[in-house]
C-alpha atoms as a PDB file:
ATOM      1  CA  UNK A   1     117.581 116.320 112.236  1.00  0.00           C
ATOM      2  CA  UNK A   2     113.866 116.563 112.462  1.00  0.00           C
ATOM      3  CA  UNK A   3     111.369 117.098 115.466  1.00  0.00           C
ATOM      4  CA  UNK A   4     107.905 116.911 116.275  1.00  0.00           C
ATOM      5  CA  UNK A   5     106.730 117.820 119.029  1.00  0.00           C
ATOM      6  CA  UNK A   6     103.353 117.237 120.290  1.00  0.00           C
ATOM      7  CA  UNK A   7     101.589 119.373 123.219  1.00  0.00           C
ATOM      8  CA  UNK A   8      97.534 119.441 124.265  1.00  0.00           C
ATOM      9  CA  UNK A   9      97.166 116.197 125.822  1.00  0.00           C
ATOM     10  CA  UNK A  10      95.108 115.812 129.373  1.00  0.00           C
ATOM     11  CA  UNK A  11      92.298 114.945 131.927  1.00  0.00           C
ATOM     12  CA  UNK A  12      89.139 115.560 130.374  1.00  0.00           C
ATOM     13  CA  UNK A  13      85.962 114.779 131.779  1.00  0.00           C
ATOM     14  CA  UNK A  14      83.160 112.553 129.323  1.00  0.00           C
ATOM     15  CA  UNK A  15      82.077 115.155 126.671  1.00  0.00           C
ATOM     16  CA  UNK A  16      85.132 117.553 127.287  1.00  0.00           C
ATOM     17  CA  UNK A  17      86.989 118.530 125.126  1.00  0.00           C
ATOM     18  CA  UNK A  18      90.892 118.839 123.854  1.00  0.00           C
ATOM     19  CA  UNK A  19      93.064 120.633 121.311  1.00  0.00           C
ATOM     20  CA  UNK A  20      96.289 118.738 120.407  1.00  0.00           C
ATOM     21  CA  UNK A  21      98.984 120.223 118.211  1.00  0.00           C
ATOM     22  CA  UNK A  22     102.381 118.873 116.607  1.00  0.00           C
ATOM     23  CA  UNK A  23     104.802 121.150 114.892  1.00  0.00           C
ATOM     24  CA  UNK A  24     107.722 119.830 113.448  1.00  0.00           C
ATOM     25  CA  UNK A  25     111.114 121.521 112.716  1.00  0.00           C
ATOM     26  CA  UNK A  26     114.639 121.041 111.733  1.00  0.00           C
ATOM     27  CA  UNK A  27     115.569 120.187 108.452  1.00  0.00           C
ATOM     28  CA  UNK A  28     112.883 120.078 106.129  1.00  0.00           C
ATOM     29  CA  UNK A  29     112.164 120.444 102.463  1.00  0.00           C
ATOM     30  CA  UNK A  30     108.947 119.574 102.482  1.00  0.00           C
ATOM     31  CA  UNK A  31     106.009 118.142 103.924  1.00  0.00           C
ATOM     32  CA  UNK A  32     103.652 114.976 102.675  1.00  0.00           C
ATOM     33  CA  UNK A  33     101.133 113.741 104.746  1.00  0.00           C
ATOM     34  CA  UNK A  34     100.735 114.397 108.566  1.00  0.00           C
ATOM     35  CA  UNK A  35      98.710 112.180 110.873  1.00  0.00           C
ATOM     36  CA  UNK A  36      97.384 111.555 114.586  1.00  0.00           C
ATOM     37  CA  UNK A  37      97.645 107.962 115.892  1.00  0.00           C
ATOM     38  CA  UNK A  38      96.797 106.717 119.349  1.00  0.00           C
ATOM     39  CA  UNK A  39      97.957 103.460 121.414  1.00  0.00           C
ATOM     40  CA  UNK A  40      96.477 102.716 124.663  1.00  0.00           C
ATOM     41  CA  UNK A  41      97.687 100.382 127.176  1.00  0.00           C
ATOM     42  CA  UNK A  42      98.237  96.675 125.661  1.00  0.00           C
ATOM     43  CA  UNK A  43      96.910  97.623 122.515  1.00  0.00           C
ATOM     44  CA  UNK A  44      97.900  98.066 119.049  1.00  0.00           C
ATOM     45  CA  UNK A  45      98.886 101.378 117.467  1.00  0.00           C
ATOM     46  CA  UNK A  46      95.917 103.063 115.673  1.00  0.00           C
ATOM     47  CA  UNK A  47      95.012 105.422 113.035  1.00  0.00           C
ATOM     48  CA  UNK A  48      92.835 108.247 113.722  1.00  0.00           C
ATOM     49  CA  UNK A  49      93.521 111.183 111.398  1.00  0.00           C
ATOM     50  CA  UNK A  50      95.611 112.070 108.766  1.00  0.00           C
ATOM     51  CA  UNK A  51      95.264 115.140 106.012  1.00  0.00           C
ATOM     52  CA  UNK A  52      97.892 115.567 103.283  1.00  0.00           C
ATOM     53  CA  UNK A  53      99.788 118.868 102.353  1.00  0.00           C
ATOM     54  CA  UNK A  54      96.712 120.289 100.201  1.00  0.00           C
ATOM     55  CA  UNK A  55      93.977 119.452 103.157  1.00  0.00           C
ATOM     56  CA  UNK A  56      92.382 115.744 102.230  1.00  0.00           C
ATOM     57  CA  UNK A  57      91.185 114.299 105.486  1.00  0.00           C
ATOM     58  CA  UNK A  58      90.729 110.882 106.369  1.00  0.00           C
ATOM     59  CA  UNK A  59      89.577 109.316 110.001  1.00  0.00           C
ATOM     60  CA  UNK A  60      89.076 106.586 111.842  1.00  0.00           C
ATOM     61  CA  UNK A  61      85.067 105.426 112.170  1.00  0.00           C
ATOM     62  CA  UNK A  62      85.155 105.761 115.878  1.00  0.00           C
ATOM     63  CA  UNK A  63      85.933 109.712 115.848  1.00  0.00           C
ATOM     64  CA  UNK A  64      84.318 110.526 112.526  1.00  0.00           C
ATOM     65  CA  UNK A  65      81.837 113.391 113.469  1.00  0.00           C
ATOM     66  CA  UNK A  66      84.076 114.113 116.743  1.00  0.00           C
ATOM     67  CA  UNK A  67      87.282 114.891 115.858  1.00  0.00           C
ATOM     68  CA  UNK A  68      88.628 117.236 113.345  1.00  0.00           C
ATOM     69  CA  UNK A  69      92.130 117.239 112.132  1.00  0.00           C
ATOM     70  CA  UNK A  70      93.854 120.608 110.238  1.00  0.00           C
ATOM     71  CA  UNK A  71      97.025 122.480 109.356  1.00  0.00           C
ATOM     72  CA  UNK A  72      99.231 125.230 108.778  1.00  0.00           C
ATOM     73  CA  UNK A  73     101.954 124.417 106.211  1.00  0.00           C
ATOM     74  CA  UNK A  74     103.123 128.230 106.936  1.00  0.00           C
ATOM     75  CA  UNK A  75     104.176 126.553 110.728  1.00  0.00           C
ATOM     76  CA  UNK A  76     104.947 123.120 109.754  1.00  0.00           C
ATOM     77  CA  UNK A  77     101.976 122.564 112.521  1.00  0.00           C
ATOM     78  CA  UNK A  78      99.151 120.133 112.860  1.00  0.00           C
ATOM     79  CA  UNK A  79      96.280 119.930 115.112  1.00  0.00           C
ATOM     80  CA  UNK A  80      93.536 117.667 115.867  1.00  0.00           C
ATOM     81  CA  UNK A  81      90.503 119.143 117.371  1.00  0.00           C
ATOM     82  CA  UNK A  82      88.756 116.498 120.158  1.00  0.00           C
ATOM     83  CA  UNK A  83      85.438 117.112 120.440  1.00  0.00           C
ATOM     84  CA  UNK A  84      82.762 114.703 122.894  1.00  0.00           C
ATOM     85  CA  UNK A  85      85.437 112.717 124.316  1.00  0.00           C
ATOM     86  CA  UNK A  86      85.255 109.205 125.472  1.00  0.00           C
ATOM     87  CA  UNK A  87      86.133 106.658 127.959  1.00  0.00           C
ATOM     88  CA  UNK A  88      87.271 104.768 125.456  1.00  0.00           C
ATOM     89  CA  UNK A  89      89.722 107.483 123.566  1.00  0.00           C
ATOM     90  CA  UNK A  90      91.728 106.932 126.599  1.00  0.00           C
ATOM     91  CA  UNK A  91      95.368 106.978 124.983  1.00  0.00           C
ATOM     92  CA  UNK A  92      98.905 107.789 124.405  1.00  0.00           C
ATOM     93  CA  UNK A  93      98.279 110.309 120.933  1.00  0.00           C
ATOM     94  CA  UNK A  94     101.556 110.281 118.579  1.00  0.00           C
ATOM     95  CA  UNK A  95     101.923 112.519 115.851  1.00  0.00           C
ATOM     96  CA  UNK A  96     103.345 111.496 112.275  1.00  0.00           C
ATOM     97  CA  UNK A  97     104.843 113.408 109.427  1.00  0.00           C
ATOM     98  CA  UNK A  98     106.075 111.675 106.055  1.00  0.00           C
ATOM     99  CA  UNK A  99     108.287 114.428 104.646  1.00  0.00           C
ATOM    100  CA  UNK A 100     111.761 115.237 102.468  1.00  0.00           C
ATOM    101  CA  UNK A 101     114.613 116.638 104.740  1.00  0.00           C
ATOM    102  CA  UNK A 102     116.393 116.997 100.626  1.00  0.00           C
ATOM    103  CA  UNK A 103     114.650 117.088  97.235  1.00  0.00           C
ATOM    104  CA  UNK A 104     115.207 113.035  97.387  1.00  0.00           C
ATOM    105  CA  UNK A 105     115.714 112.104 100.891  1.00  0.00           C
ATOM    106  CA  UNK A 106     111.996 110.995 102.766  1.00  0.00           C
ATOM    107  CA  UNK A 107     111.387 109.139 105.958  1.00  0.00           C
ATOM    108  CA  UNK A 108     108.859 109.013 108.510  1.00  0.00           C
ATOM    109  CA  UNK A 109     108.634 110.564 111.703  1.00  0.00           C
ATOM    110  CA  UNK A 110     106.998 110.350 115.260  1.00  0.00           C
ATOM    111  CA  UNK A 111     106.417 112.453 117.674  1.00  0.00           C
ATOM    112  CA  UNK A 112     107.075 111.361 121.289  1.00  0.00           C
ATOM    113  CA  UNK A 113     103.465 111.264 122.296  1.00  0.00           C
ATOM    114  CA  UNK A 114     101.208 113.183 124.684  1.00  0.00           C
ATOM    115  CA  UNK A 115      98.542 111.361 126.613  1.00  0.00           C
ATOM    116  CA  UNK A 116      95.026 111.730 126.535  1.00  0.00           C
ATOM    117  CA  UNK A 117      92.801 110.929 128.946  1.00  0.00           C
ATOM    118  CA  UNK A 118      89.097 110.649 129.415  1.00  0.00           C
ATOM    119  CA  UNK A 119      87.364 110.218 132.814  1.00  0.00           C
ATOM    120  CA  UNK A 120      84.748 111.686 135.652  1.00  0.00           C
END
């Protein structure tokens, strides 16, 4: 079995802001590609980062400039840095992994989420 478990989230004030991290252990081979994604209340499920195993970054518009995500392969860890927060980045944050528990087994896997939120 695999776990990630995400820790970080928050009350933040406007312009605060918040480290999140997501490490992921159990049985692992290896891992792909490892994302942030954020759903707030009645919405749809949204990208926001994602960086594969050799450090290519990719972000959402809305937190381009604010929000940095990173990792250490050595801890199966990822973080996203949350800089100038928002109102609107009000949200439940999930972390993703797409890895190989065997040489030829791969899924996809969520964390359980850790809430963010931003208000005075």
């Amino acid at each position: 079995q695999v776990q990630l478990v995400e820790s970080g989230g928050g009350l933040v004030q406007p312009g605060g802001s918040l480290r999140l991290s997501c490490a992921a252990s159990g049985r692992i081979f290896r891992i792909n590609d490892m994302g942030w994604y954020r759903q707030a209340p009645g919405k749809q499920r949204d990208m926001v980062a994602t960086i594969t195993s050799g450090g290519s970054t990719n972000y959402a518009d809305s937190v381009k400039g604010r929000f940095t995500i990173s990792r250490d392969n050595s801890k199966n860890t990822v973080y996203l840095q949350m800089n100038s927060l928002r109102p609107e980045d009000t949200a439940d944050y999930y972390c993703n992994a797409d890895l190989l528990t065997t040489q030829t087994i791969r899924r996809t896997y969520w964390g359980q989420g850790t809430q963010v939120s931003v208000s005075s």
